[in-house]
N, C-alpha and C. Protein backbone atom coordinates (compact mmCIF):
# COMPACT_ATOMS: atom_id res chain seq x y z
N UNK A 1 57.14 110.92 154.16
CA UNK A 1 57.09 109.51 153.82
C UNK A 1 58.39 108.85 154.26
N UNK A 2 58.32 107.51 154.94
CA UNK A 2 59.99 107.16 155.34
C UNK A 2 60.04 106.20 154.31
N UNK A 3 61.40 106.28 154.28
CA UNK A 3 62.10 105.40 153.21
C UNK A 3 61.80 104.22 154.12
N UNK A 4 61.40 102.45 153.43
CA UNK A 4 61.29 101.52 154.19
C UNK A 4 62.77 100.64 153.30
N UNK A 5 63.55 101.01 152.92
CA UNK A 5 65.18 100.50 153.27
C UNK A 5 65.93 101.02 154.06
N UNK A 6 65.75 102.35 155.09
CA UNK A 6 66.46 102.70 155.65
C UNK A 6 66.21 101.65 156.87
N UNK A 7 64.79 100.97 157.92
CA UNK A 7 65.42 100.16 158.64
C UNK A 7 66.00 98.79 157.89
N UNK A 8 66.10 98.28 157.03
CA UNK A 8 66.75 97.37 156.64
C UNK A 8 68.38 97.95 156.81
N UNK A 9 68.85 98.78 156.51
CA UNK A 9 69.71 99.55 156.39
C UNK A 9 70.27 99.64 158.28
N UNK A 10 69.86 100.04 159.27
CA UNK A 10 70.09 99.84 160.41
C UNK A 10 69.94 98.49 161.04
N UNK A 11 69.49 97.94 160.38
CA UNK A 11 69.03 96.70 161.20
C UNK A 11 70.82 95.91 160.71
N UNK A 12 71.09 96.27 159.53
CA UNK A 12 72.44 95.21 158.64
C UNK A 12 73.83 96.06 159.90
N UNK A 13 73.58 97.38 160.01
CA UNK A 13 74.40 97.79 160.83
C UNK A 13 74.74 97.31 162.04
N UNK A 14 73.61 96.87 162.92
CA UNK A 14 73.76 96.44 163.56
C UNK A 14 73.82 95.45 164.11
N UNK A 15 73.52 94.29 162.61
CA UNK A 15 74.14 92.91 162.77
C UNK A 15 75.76 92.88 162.69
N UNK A 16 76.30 93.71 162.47
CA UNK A 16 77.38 93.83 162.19
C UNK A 16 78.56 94.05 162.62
N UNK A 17 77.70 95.00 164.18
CA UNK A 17 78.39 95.53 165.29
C UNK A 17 78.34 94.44 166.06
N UNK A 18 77.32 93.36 166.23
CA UNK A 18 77.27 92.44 166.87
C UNK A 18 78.38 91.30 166.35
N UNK A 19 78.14 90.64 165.09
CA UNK A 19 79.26 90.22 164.82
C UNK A 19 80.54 90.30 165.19
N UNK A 20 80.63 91.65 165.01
CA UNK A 20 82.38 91.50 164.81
C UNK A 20 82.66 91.99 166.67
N UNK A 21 81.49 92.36 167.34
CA UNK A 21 82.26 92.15 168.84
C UNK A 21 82.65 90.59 169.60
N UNK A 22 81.56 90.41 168.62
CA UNK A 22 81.29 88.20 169.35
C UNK A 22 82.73 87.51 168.45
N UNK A 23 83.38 88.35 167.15
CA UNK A 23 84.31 87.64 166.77
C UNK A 23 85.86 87.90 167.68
N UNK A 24 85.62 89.13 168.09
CA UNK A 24 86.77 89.41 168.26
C UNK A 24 86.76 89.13 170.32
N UNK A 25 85.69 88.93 170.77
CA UNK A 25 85.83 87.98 171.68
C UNK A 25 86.51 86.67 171.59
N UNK A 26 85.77 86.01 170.54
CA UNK A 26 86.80 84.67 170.83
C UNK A 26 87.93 84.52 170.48
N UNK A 27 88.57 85.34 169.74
CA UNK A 27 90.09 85.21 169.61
C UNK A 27 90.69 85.81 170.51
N UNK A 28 92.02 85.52 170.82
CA UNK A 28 92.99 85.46 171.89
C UNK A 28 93.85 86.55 171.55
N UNK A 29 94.42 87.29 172.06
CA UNK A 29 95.20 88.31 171.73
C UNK A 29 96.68 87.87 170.87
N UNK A 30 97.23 86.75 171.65
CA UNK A 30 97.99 86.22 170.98
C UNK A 30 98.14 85.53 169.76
N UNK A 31 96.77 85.34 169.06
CA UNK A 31 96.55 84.87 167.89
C UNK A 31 96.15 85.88 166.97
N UNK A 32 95.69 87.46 167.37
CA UNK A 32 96.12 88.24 166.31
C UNK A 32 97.54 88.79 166.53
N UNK A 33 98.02 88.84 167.15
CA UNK A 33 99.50 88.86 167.26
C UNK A 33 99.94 88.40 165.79
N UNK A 34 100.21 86.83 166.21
CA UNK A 34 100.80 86.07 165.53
C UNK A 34 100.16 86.46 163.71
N UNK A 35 98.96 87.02 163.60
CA UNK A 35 98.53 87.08 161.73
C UNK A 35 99.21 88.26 161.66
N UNK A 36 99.08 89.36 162.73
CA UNK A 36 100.10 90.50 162.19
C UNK A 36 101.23 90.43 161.75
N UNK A 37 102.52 89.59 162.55
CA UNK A 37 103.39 89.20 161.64
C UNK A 37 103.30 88.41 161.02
N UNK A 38 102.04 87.79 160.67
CA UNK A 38 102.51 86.81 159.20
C UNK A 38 102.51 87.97 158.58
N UNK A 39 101.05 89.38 158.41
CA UNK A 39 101.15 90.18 157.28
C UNK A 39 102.26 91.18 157.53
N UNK A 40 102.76 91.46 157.87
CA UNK A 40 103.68 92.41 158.12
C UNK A 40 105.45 91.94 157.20
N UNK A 41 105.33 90.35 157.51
CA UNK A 41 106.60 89.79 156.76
C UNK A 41 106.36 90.07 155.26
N UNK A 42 104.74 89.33 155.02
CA UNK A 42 104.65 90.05 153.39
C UNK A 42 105.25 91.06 152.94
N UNK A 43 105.29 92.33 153.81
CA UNK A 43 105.19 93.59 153.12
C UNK A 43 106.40 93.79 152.83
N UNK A 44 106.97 94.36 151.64
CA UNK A 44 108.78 94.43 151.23
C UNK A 44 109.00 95.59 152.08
N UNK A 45 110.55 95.83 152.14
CA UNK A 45 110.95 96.84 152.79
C UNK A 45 111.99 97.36 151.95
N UNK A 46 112.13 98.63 151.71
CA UNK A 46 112.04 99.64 150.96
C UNK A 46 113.52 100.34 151.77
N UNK A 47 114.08 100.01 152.50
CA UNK A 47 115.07 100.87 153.09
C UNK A 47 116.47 100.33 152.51
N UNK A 48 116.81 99.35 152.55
CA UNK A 48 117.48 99.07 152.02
C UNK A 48 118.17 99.55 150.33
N UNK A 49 116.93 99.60 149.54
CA UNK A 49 116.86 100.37 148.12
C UNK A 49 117.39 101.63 147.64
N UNK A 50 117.80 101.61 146.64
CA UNK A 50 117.87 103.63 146.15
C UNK A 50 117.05 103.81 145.38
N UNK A 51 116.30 104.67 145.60
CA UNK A 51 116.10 105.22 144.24
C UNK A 51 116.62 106.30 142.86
N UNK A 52 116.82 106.50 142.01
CA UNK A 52 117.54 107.55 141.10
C UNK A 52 117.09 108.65 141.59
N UNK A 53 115.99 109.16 142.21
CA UNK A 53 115.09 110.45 141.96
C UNK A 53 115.87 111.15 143.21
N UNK A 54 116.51 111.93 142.85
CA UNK A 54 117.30 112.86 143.95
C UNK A 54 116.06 113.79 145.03
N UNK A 55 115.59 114.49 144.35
CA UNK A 55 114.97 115.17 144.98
C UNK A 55 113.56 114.81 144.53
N UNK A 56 112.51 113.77 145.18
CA UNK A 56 111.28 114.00 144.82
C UNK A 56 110.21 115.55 144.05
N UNK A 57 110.36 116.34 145.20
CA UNK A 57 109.69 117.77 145.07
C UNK A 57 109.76 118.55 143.66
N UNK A 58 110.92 117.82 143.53
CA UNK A 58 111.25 118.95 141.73
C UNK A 58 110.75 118.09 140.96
N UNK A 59 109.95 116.61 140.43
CA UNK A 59 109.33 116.36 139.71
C UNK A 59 107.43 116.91 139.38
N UNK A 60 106.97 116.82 138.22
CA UNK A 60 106.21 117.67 137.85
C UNK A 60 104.53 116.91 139.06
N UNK A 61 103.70 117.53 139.32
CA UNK A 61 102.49 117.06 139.94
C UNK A 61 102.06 116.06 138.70
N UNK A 62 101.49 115.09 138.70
CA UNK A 62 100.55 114.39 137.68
C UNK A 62 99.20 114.64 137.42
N UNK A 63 98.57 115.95 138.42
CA UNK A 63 97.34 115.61 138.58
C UNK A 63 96.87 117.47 138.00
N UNK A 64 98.05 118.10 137.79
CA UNK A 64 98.25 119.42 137.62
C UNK A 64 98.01 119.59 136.34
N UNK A 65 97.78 120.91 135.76
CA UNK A 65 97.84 120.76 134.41
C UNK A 65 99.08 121.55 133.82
N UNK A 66 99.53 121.51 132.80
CA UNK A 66 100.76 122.01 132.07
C UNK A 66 100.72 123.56 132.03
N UNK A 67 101.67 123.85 132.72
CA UNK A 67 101.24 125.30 132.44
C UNK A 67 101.95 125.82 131.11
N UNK A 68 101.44 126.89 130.56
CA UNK A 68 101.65 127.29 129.47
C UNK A 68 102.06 128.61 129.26
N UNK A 69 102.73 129.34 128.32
CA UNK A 69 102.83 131.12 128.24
C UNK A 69 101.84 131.65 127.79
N UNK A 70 101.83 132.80 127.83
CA UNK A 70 100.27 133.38 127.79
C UNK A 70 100.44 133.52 125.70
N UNK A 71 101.67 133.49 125.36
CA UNK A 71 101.39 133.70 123.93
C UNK A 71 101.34 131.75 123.58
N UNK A 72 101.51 130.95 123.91
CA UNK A 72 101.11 129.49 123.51
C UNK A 72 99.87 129.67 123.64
N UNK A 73 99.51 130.12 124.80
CA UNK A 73 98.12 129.40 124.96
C UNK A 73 96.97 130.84 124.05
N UNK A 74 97.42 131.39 123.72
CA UNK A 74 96.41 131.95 122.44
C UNK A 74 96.59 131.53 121.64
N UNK A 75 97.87 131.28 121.45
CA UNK A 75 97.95 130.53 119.81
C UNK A 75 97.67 129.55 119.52
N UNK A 76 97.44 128.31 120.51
CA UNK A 76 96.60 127.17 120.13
C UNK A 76 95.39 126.83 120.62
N UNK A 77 94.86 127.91 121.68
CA UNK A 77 93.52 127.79 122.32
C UNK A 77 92.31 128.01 121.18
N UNK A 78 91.44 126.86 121.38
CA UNK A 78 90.61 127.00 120.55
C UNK A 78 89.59 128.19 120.25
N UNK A 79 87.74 128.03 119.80
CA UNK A 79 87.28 129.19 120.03
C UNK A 79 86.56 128.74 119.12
N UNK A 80 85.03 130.26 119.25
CA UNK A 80 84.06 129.65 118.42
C UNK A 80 84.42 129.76 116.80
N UNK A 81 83.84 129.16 116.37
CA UNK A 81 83.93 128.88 114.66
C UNK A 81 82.14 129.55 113.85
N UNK A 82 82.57 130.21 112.77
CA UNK A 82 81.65 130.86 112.52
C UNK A 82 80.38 130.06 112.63
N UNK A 83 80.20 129.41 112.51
CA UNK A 83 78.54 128.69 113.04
C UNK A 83 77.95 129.12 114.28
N UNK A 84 78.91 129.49 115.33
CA UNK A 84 78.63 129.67 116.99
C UNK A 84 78.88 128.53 117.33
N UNK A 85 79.87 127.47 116.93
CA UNK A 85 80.17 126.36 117.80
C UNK A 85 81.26 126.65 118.05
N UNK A 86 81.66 125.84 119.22
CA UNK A 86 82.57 126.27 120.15
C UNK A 86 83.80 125.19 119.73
N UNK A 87 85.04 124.67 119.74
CA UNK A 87 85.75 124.40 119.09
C UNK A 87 87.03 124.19 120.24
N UNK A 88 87.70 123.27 121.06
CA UNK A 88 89.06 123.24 121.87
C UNK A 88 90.10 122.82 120.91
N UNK A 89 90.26 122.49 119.48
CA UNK A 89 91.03 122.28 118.83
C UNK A 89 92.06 123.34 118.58
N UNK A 90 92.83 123.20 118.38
CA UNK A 90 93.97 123.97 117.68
C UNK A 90 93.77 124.68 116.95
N UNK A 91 93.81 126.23 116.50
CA UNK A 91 93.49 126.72 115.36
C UNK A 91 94.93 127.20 114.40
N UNK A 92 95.00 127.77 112.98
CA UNK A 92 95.65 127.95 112.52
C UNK A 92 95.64 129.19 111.91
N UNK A 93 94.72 130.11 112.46
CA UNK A 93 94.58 131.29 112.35
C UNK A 93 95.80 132.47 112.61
N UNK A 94 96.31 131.88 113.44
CA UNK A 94 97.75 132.91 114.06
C UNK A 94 98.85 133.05 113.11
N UNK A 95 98.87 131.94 112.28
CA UNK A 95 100.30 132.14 111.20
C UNK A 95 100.02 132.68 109.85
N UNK A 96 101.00 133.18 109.67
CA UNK A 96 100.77 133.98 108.29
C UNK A 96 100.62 132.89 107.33
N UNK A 97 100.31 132.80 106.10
CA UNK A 97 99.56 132.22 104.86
C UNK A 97 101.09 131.38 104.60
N UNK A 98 102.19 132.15 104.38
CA UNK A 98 103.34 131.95 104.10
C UNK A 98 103.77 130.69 104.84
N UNK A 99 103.54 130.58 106.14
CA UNK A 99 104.17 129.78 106.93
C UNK A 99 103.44 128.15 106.78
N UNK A 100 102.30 128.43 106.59
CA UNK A 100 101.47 127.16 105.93
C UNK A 100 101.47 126.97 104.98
N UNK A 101 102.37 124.83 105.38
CA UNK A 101 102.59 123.72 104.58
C UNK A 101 101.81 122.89 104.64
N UNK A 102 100.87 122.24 103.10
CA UNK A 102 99.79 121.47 103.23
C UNK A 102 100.84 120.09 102.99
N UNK A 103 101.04 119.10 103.93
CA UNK A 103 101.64 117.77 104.11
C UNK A 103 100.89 116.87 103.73
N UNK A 104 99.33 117.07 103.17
CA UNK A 104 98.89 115.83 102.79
C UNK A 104 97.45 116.16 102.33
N UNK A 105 96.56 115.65 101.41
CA UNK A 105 95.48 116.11 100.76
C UNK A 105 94.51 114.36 100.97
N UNK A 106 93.09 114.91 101.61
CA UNK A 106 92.54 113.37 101.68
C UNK A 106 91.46 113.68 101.01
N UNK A 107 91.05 112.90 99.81
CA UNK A 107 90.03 112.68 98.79
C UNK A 107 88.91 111.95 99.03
N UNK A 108 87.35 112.91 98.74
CA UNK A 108 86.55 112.12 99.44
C UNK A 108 85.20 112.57 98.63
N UNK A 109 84.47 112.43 99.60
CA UNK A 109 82.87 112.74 99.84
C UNK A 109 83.51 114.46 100.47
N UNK A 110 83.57 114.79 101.21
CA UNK A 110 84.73 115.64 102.07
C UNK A 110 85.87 116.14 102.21
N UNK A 111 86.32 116.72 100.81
CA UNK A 111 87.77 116.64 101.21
C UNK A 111 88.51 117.39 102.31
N UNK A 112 89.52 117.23 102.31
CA UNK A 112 90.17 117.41 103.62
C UNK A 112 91.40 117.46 103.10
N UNK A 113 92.25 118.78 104.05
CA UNK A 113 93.67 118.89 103.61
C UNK A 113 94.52 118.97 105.33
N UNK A 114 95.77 118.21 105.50
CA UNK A 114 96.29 118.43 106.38
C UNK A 114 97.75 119.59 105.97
N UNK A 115 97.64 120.46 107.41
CA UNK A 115 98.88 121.37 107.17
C UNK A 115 99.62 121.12 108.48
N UNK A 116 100.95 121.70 108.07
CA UNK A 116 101.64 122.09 109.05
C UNK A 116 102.27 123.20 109.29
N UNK A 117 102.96 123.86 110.17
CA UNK A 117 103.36 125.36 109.84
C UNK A 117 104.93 125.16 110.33
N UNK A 118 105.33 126.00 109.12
CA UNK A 118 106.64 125.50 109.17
C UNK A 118 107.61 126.77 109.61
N UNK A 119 108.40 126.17 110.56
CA UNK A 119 109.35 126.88 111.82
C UNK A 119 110.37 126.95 111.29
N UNK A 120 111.17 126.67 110.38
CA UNK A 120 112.56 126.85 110.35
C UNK A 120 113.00 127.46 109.03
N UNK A 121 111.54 128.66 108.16
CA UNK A 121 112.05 129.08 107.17
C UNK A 121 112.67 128.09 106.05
N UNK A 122 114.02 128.36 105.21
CA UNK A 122 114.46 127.65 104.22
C UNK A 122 114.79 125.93 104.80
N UNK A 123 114.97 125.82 106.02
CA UNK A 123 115.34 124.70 105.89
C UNK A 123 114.19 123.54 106.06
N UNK A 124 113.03 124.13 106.04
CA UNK A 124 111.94 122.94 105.27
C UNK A 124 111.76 122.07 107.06
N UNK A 125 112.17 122.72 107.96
CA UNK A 125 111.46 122.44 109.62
C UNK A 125 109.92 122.86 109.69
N UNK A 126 109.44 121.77 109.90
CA UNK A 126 107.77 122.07 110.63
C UNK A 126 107.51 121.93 111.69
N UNK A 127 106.51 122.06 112.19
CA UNK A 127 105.82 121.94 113.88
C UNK A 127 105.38 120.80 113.79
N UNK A 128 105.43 120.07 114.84
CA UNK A 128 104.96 118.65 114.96
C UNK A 128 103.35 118.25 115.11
N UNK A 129 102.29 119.83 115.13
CA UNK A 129 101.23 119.73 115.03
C UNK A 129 100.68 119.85 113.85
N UNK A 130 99.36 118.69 113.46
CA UNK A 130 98.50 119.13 112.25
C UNK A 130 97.53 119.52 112.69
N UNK A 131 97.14 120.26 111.52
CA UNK A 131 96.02 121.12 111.64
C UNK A 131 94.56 120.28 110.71
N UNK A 132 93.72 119.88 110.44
CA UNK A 132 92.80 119.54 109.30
C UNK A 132 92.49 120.72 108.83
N UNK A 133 92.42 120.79 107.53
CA UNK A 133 91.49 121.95 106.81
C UNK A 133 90.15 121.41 106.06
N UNK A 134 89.37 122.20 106.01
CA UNK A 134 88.12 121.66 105.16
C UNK A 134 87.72 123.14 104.47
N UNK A 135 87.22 122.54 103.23
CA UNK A 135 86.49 123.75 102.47
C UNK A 135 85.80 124.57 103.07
N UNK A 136 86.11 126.02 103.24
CA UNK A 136 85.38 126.80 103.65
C UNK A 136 85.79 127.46 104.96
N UNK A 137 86.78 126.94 105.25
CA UNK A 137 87.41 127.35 106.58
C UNK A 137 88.24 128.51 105.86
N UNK A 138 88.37 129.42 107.25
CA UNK A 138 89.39 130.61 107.21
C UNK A 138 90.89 130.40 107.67
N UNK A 139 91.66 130.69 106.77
CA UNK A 139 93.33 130.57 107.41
C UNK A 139 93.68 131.94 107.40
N UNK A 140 94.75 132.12 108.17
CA UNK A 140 96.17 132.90 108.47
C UNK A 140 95.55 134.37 109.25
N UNK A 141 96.11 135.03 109.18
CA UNK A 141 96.13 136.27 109.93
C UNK A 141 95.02 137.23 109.14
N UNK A 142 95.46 137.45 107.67
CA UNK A 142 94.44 138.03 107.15
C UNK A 142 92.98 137.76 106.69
N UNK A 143 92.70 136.40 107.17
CA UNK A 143 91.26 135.25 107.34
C UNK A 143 90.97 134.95 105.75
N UNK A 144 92.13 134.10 105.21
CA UNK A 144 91.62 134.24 103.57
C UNK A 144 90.75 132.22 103.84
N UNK A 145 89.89 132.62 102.69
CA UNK A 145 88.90 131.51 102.71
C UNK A 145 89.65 130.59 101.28
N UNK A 146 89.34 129.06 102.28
CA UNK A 146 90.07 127.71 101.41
C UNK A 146 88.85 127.75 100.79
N UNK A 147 88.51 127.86 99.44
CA UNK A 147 87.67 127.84 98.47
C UNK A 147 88.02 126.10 97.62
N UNK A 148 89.05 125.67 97.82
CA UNK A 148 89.03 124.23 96.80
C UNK A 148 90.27 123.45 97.56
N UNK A 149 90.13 122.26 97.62
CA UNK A 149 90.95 121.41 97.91
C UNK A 149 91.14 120.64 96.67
N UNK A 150 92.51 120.30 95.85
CA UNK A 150 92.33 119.44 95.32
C UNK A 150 93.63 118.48 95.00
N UNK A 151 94.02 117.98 94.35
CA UNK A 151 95.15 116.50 94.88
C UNK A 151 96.57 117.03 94.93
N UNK A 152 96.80 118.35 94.05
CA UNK A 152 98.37 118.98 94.36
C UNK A 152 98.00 119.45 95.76
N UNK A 153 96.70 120.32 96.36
CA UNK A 153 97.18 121.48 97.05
C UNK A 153 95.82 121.76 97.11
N UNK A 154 95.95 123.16 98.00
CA UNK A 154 94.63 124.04 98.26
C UNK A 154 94.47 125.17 97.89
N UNK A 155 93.49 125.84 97.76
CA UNK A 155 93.26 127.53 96.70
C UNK A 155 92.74 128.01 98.18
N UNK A 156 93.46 129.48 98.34
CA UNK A 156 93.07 130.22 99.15
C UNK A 156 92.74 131.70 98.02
N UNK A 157 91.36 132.12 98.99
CA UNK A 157 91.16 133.41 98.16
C UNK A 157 91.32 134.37 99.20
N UNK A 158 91.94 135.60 99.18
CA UNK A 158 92.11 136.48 100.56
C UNK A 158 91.45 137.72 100.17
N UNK A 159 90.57 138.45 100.92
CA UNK A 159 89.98 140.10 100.77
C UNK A 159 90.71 140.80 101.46
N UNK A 160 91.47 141.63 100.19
CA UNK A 160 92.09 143.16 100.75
C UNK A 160 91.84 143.94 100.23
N UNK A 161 92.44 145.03 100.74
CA UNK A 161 91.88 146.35 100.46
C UNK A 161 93.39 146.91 99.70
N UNK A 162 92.78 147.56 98.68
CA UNK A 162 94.16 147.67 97.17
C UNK A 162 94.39 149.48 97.60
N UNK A 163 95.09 149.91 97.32
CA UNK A 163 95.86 151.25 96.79
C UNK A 163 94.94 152.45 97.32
N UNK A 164 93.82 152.33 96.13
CA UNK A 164 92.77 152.72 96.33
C UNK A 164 91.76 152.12 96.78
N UNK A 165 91.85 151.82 97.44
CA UNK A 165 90.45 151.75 99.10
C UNK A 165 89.53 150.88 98.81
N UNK A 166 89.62 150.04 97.63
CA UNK A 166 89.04 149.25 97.27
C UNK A 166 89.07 147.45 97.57
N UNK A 167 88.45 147.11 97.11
CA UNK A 167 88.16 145.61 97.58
C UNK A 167 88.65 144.52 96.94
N UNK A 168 89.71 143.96 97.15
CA UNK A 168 90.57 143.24 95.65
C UNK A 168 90.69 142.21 96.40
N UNK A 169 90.80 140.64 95.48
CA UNK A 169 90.70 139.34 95.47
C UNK A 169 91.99 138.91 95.30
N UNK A 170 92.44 138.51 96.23
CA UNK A 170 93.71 137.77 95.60
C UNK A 170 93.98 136.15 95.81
N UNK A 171 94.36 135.54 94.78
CA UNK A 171 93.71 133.82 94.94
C UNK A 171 95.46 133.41 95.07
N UNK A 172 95.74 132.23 96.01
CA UNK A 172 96.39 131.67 96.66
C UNK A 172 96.88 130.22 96.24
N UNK A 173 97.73 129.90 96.05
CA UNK A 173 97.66 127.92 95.70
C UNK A 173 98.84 127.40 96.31
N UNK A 174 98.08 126.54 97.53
CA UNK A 174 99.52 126.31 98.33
C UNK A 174 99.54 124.70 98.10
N UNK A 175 100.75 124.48 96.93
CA UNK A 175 100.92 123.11 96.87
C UNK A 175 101.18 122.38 97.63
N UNK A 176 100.97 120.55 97.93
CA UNK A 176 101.59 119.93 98.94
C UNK A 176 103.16 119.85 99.08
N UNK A 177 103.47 120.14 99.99
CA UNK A 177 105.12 119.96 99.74
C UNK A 177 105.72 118.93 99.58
N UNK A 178 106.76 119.14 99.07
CA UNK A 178 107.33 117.24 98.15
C UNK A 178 108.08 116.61 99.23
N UNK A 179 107.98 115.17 99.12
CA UNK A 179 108.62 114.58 100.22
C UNK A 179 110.05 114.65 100.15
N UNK A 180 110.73 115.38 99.74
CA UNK A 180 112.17 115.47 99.89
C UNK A 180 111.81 116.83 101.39
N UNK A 181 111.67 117.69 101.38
CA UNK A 181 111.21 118.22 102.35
C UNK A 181 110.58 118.00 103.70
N UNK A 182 109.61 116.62 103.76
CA UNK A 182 109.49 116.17 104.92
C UNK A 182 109.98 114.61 105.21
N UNK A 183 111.11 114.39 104.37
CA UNK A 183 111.74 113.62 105.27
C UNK A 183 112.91 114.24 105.62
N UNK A 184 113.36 115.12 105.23
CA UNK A 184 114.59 115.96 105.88
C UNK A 184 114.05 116.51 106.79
N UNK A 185 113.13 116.70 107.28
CA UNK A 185 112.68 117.16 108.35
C UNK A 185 112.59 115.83 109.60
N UNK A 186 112.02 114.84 108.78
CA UNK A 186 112.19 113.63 109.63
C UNK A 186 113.66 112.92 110.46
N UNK A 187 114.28 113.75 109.53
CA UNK A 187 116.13 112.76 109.88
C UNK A 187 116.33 113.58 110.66
């Protein structure tokens, strides 16, 4: 079957070739001359100028992506989440229980707790990433489950294995930390 826009399609082509030979007949050589340097004066010139950037080559590509160490990029590469959905967010699985600071508790239909994990031991330094938590999610290394969110803080319950080989519960309450702590972190 032929397409019936393709001769419409040749036919525009070759009004076109006709055109622009019949235009560029009647002008004079010396009259595109003369528009070239009008456009040519437009254009700034650049030699005169410095720029700061010493060496172009050593600034980063824009179009590249960030490269990363192979231990960053496990530790914040996402992954599936027990449902079988797949997930590029950040996880918070890699840090021990200890190191997670809940910075803020949101009250809802849903509650929701934000953490941060904090880098500098006693002196109350965090990572500049949050994490969301929601009921039912798994934290830290040993996968203990956030069983309650509520306006101090969050209850973690963790399964280990006790002395004797057994199966022991141990429940968790990681209060929000007080803002004397994250604004010294802020200054």
């Amino acid at each position: 079957m032929i397409n019936r826009r393709l001769p419409l399609f040749i036919i525009s082509i070759m009004l076109s070739t006709v055109l622009t030979t019949v235009t560029a007949q009647t002008v004079d050589k010396s009259e595109i001359k003369e528009r070239m340097k009008k456009r040519m004066s437009k254009i700034p010139v650049f030699n005169e100028k410095e720029t700061s950037i010493k060496n172009p080559f050593d600034l980063r590509d824009p179009f590249k992506r960030k490269l990363m160490k192979t231990g960053e990029r496990e530790k914040n590469f996402g992954g599936f989440l027990k449902d079988g959905k797949y997930s590029n967010l950040p996880t918070i699985n890699d840090y021990p229980v200890g190191q997670i600071r809940i910075v803020g508790v949101l009250l809802g239909k849903e509650r929701r707790a934000i953490a941060r994990i904090s880098t500098g031991g006693d002196t109350g330094k965090m990572s500049e990433e949050s994490y969301i938590i929601k009921e039912g999610m798994t934290l830290g290394e040993n996968n203990a489950e956030v069983k309650a969110i509520v306006p101090g803080g969050i209850v973690l319950v963790e399964k280990i294995r006790n002395v004797y080989d057994q199966d022991e519960y141990i429940e968790t309450i990681i209060p929000v930390s007080s803002p004397s702590v994250q604004n010294s972190q802020n200054l």
